[in-house]
C-alpha atoms as a PDB file:
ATOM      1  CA  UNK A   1     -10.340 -24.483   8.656  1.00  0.00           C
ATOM      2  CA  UNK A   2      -7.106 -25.400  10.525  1.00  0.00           C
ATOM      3  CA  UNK A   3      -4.948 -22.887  13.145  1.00  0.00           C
ATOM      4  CA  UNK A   4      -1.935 -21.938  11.350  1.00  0.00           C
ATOM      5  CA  UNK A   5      -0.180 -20.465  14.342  1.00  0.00           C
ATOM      6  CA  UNK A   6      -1.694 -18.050  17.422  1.00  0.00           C
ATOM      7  CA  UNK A   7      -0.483 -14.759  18.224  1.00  0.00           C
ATOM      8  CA  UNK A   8      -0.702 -12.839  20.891  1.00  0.00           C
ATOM      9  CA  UNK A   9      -1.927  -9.120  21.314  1.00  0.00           C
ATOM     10  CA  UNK A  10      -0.006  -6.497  22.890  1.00  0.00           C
ATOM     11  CA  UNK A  11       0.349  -2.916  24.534  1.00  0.00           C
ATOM     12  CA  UNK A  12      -1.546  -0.813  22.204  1.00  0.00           C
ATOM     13  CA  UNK A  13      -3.387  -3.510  20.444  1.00  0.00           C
ATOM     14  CA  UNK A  14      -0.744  -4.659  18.220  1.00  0.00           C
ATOM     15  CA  UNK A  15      -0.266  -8.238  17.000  1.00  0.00           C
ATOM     16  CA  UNK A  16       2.245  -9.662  14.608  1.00  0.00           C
ATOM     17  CA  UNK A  17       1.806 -11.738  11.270  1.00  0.00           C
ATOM     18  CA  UNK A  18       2.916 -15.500  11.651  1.00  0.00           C
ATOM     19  CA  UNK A  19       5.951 -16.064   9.932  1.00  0.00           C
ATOM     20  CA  UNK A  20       4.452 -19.001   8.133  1.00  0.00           C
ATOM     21  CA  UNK A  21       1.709 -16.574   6.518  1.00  0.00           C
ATOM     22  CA  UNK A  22       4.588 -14.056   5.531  1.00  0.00           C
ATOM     23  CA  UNK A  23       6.500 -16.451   3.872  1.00  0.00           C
ATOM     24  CA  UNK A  24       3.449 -17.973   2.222  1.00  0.00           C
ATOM     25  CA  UNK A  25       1.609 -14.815   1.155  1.00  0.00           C
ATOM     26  CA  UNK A  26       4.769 -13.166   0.760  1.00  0.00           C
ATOM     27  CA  UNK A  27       4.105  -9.960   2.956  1.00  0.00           C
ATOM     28  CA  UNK A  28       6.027  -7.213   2.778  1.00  0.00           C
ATOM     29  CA  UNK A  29       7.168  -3.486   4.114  1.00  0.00           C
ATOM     30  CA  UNK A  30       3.677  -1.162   3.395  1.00  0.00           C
ATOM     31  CA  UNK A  31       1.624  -3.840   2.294  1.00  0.00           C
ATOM     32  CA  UNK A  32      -1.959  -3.391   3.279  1.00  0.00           C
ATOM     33  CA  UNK A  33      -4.413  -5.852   6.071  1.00  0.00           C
ATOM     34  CA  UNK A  34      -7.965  -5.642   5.346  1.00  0.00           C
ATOM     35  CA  UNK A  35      -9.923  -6.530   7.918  1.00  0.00           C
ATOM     36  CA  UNK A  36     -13.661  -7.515   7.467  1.00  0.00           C
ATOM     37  CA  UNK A  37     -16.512  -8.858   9.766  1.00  0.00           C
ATOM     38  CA  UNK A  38     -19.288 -10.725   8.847  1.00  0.00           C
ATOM     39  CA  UNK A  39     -22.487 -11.387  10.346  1.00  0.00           C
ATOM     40  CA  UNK A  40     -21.189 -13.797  12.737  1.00  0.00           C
ATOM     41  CA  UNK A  41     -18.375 -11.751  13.593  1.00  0.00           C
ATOM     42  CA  UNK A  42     -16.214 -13.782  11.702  1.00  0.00           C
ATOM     43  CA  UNK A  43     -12.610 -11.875  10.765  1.00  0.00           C
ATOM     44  CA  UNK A  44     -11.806 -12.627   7.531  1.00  0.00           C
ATOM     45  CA  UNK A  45      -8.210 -11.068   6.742  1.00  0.00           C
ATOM     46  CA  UNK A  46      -6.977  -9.812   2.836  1.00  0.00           C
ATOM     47  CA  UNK A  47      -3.536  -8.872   2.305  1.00  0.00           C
ATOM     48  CA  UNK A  48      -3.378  -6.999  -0.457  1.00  0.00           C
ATOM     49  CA  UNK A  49       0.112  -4.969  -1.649  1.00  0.00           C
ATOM     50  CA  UNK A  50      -0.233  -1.180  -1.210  1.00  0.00           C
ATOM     51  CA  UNK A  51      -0.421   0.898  -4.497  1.00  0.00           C
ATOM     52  CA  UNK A  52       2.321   3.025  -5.547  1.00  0.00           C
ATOM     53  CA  UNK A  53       2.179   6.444  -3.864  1.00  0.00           C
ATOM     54  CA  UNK A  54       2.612   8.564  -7.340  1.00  0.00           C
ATOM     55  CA  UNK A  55       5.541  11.668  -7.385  1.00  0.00           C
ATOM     56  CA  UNK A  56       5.639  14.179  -9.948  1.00  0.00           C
ATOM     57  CA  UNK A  57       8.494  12.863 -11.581  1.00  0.00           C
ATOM     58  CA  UNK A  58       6.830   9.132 -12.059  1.00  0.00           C
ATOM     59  CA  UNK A  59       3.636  11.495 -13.824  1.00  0.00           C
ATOM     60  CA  UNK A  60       5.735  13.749 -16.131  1.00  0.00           C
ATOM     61  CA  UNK A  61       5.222  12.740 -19.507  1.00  0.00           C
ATOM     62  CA  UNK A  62       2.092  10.709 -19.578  1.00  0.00           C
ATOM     63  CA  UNK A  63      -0.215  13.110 -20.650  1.00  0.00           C
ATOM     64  CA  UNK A  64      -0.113  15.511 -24.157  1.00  0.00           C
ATOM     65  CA  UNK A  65      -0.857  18.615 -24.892  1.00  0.00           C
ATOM     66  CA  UNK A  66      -1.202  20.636 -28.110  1.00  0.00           C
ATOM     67  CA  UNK A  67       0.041  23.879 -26.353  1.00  0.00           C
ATOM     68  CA  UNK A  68       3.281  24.383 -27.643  1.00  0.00           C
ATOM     69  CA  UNK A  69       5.811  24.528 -24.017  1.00  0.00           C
ATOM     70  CA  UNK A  70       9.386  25.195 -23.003  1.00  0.00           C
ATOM     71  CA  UNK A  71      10.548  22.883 -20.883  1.00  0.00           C
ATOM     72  CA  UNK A  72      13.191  25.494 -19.539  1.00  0.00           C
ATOM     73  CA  UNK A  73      10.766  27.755 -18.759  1.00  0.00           C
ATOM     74  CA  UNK A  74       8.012  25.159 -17.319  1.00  0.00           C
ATOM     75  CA  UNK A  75      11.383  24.207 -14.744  1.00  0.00           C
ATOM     76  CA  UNK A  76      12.483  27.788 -13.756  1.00  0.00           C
ATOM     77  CA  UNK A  77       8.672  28.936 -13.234  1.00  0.00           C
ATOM     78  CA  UNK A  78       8.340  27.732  -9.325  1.00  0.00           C
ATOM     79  CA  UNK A  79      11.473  29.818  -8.438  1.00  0.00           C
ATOM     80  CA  UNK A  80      10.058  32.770 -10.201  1.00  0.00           C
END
């Protein structure tokens, strides 16, 4: 294995991500770091991108019913 780069750690624990291994892995905003120890206590690091967080809009449509709906009525229902 070869050192990359070092970083340091800071108030509260924190660290930060070598530039080199953002650029490389292509790290971004809300991406996850999973962190696992083996035996040895060994860190082994996964960066992995975070799954979408769904909204209602991104889940209307994908499923089917054969209950006949109005759509106008479905929308004015939460303000009734």
């Amino acid at each position: 294995m070869v050192v990359i780069a070092t970083t340091k750690v800071y108030l509260n624990k924190q660290t930060a991500i070598p530039r080199q291994i953002i650029e490389t892995l292509e790290i971004g905003e809300n991406d996850v770091i999973e962190w696992d120890l083996d035996k040895d206590n060994n860190v082994k690091l996964n960066f992995r991108k975070r799954e979408k967080e769904w909204t209602f809009d991104d889940i209307v449509g994908l499923m089917k019913t054969k209950e006949k709906t109005n759509a106008v009525e479905l929308e004015m229902e939460p303000y009734q």
